[in-house]
C-alpha atoms as a PDB file:
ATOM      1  CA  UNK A   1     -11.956  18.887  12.432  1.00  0.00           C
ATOM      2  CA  UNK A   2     -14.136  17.418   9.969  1.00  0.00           C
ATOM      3  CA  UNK A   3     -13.523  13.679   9.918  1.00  0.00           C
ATOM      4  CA  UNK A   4     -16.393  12.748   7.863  1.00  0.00           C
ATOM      5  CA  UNK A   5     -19.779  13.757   5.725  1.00  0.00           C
ATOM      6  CA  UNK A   6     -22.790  12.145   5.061  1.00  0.00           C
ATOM      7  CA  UNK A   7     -25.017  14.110   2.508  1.00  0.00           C
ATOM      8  CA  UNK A   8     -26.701  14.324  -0.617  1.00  0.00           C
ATOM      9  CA  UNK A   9     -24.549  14.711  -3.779  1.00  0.00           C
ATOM     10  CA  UNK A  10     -25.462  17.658  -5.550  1.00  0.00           C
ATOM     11  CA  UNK A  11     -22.899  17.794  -8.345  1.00  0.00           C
ATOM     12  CA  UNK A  12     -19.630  16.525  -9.653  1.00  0.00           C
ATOM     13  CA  UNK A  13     -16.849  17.940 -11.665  1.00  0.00           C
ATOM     14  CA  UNK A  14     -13.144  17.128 -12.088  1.00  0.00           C
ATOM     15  CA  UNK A  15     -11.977  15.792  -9.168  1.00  0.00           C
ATOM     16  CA  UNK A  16     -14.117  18.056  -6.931  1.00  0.00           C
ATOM     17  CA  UNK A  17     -17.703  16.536  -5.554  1.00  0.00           C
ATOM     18  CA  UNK A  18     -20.125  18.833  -3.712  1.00  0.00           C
ATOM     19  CA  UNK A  19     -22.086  16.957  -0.647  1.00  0.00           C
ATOM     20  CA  UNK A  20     -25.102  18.562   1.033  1.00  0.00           C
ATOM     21  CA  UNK A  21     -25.178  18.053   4.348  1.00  0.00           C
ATOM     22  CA  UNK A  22     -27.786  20.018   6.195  1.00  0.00           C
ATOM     23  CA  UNK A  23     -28.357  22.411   3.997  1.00  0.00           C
ATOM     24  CA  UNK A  24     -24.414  23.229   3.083  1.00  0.00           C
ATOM     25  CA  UNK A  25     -22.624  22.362  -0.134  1.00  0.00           C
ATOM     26  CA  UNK A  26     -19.220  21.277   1.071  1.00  0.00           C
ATOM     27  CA  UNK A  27     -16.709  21.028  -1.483  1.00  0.00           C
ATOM     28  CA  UNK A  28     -14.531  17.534  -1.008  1.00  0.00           C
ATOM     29  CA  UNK A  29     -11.749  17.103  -3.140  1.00  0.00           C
ATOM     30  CA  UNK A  30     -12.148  13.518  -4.456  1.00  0.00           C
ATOM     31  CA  UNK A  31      -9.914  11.062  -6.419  1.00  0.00           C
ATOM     32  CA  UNK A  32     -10.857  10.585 -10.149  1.00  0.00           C
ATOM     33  CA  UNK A  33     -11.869   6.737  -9.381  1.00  0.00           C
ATOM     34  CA  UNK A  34     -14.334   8.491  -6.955  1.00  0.00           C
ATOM     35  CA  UNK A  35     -15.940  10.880  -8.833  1.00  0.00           C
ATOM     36  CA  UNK A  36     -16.918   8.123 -11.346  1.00  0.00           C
ATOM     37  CA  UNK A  37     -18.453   5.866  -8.700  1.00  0.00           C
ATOM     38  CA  UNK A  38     -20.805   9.103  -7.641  1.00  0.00           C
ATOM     39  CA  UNK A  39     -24.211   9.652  -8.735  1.00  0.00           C
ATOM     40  CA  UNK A  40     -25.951  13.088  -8.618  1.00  0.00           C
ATOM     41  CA  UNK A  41     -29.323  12.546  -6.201  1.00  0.00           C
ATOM     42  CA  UNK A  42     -27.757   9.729  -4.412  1.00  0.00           C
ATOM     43  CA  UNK A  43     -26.786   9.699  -0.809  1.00  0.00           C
ATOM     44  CA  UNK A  44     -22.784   9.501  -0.323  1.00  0.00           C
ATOM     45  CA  UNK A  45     -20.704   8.863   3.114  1.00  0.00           C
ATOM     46  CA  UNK A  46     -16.909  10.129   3.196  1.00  0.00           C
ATOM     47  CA  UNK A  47     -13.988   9.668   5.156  1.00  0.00           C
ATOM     48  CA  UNK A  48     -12.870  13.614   5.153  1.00  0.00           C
ATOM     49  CA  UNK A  49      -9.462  15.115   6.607  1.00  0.00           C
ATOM     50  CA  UNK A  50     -10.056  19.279   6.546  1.00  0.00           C
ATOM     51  CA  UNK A  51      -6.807  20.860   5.910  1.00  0.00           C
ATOM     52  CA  UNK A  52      -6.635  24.477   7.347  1.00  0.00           C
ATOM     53  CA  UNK A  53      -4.610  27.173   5.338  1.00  0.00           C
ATOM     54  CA  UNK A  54      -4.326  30.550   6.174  1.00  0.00           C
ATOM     55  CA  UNK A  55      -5.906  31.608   3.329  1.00  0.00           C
ATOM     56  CA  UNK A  56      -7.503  28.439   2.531  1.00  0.00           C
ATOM     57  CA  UNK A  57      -9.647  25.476   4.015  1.00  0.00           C
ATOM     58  CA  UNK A  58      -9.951  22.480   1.982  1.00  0.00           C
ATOM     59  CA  UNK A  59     -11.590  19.418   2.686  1.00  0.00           C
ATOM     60  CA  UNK A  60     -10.312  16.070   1.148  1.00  0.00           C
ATOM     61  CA  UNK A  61     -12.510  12.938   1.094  1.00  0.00           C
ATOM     62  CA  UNK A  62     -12.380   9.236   0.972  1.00  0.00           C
ATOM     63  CA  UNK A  63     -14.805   6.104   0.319  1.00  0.00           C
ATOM     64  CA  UNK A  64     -12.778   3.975   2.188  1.00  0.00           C
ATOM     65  CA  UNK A  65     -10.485   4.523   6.066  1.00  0.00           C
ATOM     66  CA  UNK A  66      -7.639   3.103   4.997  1.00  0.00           C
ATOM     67  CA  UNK A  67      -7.328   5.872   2.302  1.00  0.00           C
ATOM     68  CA  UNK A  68      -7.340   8.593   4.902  1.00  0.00           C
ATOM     69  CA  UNK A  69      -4.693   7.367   6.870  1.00  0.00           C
ATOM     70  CA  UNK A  70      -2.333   6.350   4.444  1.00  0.00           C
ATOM     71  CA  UNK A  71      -3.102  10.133   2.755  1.00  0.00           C
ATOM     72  CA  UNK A  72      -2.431  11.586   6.404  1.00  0.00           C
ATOM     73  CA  UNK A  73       1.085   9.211   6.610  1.00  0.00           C
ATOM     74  CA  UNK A  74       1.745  10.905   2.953  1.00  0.00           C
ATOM     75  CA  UNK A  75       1.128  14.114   4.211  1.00  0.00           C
ATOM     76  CA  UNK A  76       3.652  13.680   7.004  1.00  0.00           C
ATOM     77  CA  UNK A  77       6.264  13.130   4.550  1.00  0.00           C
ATOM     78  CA  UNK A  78       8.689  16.556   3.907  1.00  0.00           C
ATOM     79  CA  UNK A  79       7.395  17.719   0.805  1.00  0.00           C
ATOM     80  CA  UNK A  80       4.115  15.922   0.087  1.00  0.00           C
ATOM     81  CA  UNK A  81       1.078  18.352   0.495  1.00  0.00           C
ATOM     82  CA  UNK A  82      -2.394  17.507   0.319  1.00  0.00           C
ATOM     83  CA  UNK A  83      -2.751  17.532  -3.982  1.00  0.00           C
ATOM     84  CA  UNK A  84       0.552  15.068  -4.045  1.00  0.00           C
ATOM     85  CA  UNK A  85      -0.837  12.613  -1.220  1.00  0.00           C
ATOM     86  CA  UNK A  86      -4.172  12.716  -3.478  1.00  0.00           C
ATOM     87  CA  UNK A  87      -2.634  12.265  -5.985  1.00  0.00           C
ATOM     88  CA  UNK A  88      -0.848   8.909  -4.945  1.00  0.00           C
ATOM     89  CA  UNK A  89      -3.855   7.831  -3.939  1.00  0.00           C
ATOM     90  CA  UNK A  90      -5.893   8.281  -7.249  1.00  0.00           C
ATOM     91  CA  UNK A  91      -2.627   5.982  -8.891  1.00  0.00           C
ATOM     92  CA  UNK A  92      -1.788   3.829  -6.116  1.00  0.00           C
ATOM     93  CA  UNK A  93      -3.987   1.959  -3.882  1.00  0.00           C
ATOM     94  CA  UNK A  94      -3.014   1.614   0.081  1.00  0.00           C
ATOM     95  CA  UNK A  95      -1.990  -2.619   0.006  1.00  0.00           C
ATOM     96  CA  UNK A  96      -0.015  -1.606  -3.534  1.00  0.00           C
ATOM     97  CA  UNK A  97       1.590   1.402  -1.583  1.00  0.00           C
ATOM     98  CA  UNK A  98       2.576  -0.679   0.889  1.00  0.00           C
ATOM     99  CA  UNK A  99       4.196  -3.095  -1.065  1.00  0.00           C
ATOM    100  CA  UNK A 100       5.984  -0.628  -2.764  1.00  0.00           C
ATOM    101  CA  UNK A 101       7.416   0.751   0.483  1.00  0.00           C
ATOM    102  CA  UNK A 102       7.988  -2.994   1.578  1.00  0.00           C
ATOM    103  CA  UNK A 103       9.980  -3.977  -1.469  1.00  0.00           C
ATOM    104  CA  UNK A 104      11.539  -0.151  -1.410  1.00  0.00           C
ATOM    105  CA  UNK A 105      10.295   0.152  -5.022  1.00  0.00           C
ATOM    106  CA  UNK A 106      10.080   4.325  -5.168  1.00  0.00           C
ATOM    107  CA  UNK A 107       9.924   3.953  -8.864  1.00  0.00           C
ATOM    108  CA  UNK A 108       5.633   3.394  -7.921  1.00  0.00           C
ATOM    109  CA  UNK A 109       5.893   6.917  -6.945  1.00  0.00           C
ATOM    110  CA  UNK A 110       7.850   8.334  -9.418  1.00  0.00           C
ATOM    111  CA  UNK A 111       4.975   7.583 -11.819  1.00  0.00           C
ATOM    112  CA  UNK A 112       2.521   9.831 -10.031  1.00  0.00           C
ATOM    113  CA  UNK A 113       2.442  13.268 -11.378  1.00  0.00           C
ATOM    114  CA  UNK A 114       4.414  15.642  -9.031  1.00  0.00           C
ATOM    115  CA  UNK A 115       6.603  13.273  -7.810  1.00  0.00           C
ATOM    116  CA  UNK A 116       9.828  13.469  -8.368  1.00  0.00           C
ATOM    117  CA  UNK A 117      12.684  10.737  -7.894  1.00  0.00           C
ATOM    118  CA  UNK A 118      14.267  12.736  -3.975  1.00  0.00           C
ATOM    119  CA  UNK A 119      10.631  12.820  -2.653  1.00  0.00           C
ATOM    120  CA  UNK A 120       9.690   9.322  -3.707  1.00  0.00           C
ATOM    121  CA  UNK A 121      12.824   7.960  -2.030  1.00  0.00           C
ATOM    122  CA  UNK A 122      11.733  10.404   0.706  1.00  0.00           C
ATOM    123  CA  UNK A 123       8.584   8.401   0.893  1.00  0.00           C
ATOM    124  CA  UNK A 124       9.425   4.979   1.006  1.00  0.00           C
ATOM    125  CA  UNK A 125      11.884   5.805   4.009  1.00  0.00           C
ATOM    126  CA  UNK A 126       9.559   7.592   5.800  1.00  0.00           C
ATOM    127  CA  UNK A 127       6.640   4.820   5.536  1.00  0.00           C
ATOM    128  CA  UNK A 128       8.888   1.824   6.377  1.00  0.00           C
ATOM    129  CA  UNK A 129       7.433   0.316   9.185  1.00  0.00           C
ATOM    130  CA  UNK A 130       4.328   2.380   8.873  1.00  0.00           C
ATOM    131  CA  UNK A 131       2.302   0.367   6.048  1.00  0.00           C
ATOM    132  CA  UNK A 132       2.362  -2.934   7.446  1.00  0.00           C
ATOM    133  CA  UNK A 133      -1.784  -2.369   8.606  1.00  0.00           C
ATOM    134  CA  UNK A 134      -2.699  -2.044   5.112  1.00  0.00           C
ATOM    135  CA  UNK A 135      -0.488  -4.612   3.487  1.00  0.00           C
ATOM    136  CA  UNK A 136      -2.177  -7.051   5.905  1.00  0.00           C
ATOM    137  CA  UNK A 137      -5.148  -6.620   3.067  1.00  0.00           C
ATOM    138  CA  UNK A 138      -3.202  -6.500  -0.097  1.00  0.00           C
ATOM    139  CA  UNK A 139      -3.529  -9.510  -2.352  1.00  0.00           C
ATOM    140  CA  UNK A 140      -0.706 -12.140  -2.342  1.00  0.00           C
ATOM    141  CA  UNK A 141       0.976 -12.161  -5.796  1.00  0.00           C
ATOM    142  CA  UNK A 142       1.716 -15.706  -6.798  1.00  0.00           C
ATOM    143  CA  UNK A 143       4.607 -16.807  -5.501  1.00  0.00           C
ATOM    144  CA  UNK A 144       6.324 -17.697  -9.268  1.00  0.00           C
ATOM    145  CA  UNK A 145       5.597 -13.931 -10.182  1.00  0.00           C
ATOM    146  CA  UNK A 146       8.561 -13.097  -7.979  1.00  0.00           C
ATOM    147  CA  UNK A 147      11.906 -14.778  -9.417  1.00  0.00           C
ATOM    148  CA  UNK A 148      13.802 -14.614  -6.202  1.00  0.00           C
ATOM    149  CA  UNK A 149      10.332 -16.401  -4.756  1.00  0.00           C
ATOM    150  CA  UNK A 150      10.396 -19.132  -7.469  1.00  0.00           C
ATOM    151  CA  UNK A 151      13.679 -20.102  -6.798  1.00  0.00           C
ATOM    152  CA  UNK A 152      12.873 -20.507  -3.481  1.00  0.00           C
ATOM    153  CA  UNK A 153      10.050 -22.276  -4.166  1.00  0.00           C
ATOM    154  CA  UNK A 154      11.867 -24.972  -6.240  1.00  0.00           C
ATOM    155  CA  UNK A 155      14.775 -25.474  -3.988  1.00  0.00           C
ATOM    156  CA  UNK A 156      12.066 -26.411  -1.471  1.00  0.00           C
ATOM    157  CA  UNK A 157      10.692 -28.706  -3.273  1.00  0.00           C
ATOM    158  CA  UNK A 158      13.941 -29.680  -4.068  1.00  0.00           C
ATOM    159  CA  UNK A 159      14.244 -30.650  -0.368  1.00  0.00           C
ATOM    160  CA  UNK A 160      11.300 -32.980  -0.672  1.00  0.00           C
ATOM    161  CA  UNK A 161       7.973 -30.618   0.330  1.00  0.00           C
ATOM    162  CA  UNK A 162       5.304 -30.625  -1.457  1.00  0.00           C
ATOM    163  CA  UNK A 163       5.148 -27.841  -3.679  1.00  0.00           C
ATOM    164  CA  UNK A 164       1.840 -26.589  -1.836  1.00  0.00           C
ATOM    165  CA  UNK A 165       3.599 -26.264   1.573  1.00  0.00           C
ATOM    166  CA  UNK A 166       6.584 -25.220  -0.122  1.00  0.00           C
ATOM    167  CA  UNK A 167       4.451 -22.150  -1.857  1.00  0.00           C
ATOM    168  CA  UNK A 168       2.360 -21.330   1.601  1.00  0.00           C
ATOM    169  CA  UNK A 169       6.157 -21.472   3.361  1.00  0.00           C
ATOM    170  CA  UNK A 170       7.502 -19.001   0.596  1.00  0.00           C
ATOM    171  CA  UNK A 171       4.108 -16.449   0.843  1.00  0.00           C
ATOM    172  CA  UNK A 172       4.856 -16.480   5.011  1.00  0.00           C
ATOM    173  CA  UNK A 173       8.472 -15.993   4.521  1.00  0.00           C
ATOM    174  CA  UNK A 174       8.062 -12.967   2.050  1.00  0.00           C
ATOM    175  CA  UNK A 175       5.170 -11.007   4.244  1.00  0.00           C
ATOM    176  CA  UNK A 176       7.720 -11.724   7.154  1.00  0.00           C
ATOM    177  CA  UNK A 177      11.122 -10.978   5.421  1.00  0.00           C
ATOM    178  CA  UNK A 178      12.634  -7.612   5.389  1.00  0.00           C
ATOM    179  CA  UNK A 179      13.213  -5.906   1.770  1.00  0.00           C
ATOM    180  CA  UNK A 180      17.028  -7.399   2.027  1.00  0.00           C
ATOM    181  CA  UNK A 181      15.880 -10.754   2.585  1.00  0.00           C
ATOM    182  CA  UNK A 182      12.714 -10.858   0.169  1.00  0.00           C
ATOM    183  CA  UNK A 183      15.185 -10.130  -2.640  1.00  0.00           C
ATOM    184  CA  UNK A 184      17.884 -12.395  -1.596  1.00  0.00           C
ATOM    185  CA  UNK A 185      17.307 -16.415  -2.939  1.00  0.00           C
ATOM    186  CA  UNK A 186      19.683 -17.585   0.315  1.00  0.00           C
ATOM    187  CA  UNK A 187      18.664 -15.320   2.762  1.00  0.00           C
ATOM    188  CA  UNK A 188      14.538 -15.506   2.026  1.00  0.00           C
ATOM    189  CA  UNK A 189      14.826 -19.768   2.130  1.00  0.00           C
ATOM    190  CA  UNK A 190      16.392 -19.408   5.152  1.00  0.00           C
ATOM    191  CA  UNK A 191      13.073 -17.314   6.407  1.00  0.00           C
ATOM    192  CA  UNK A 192      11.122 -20.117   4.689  1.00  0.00           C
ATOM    193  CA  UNK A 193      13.176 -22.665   6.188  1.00  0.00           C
ATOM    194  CA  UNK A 194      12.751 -21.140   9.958  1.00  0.00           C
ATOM    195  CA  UNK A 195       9.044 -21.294   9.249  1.00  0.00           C
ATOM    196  CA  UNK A 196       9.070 -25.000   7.904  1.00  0.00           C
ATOM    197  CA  UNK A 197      10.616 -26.195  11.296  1.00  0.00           C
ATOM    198  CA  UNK A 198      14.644 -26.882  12.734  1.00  0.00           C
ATOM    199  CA  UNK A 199      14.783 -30.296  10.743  1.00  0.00           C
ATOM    200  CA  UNK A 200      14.281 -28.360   7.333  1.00  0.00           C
ATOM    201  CA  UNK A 201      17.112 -26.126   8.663  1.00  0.00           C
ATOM    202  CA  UNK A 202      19.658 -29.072   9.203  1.00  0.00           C
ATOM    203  CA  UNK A 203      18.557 -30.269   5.670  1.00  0.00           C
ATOM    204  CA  UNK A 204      19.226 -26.445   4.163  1.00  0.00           C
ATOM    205  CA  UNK A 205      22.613 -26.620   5.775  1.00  0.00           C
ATOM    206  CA  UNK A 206      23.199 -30.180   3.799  1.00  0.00           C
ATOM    207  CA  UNK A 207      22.263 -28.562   0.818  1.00  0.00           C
ATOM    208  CA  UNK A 208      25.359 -25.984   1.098  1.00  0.00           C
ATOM    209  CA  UNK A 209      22.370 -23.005   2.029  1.00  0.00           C
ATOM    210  CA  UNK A 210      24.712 -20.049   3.738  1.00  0.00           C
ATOM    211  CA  UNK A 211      23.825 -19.650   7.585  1.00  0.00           C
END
C-alpha cells in the first residue's frame, strides 16, 4: 500500500499529476482544485490511497488527511468507486460533507456528476455517525442563516439572555442536536435550553415550550 509520495512534479494535465519519486513517474489522480495549486519543478507531498484492479492499479492523491479518509468512507459506500468519491471531493469539501450528512441534505451529492438521487441517499445513511471528526473543523454558519436557529435564537432572548449567550447556546445545541432536532424550533430550544442550565428549563416550560 502506498499511503503517501513525496517527489518532484514533473507534469500536470487534467486531473492527473505525475510525481517523481526516486526516479519513477507515478501517476496520482488529483482533484481539479489540486492540479491548479501544483507547479511543475516544485517539490509536492500527497496523501495517496493505491487502489488495486485486476487489470488496473491506480493511485489517488490528496494535499490534505482528512481528504483521504473521508474518500476511503465514500468508497465504502455500495456503489461509489474511486472516480465518484473523487469526484465528491473535487465539489464538496470534508466539514461541508459532513454537514450535509448531519443535516441529511443528499441533494449536496446529487450535484456531483455521477451521482444520482438512490446513491446520494445511500451516502448520507451510510456516513451518519461517521463524519463527526471532520465537522469538528467545519466553520460555524451564523446562527440567523438557519431559520429554525433564529427562531431559537429570539425566543431565547425572549427569555431574558443576552443575545450573545443566547447565539453561543444555539451554535452548541445545533453541533449537539440530531438532524430531527436541528430542524425542529421546539425540540432544538429544548437542546439549547439543557445547555443553558435546569432554571432556563423551568422558564421554557412557563413559556408553553413542549417537554
Amino acid at each position: 500500500m502506498i499511503s503517501s509520495v513525496r517527489g518532484t512534479v514533473i507534469a500536470v494535465a487534467g486531473t492527473t499529476a505525475i510525481i517523481e519519486v526516486g526516479g519513477v513517474g507515478l501517476a496520482v489522480s488529483v482533484t481539479p482544485q489540486l492540479v491548479l495549486s501544483l507547479r511543475i519543478g516544485t517539490e509536492a507531498r500527497l496523501h495517496t490511497a493505491l487502489i488495486v484492479r485486476e487489470d488496473d492499479l491506480a493511485l489517488f492523491g490528496f494535499q490534505e488527511a482528512d481528504e483521504l479518509a473521508v474518500f476511503d468512507l465514500l468508497r465504502g459506500v455500495t456503489g461509489v468507486g474511486p472516480k465518484s468519491a473523487i469526484g465528491v471531493l473535487a465539489a464538496i469539501s470534508p466539514a461541508e460533507i459532513a454537514t450535509a450528512v448531519a443535516t441529511e441534505n443528499d441533494g449536496a451529492f446529487r450535484k456531483v456528476s455521477g451521482i444520482g438521487p438512490k446513491t446520494a441517499k445511500l451516502i448520507v445513511l451510510s456516513l451518519a455517525g461517521k463524519m463527526l471528526p471532520f465537522a469538528a473543523t467545519a466553520p460555524s454558519a451564523p446562527t440567523s442563516a438557519n431559520p429554525v436557529s433564529k427562531n431559537v435564537l429570539v425566543a431565547l432572548v425572549g427569555l431574558g439572555w443576552s443575545e450573545r449567550v443566547a447565539a453561543q447556546a444555539v451554535d452548541e445545541a445545533v453541533a449537539e442536536a440530531s438532524a430531527t432536532e436541528a430542524a425542529s424550533v421546539p425540540a432544538l430550544l429544548r437542546v439549547a435550553l439543557t445547555r443553558l442550565g435546569p432554571r432556563q428549563a423551568s422558564a421554557a416550560r412557563s413559556e408553553g415550550v413542549p417537554s
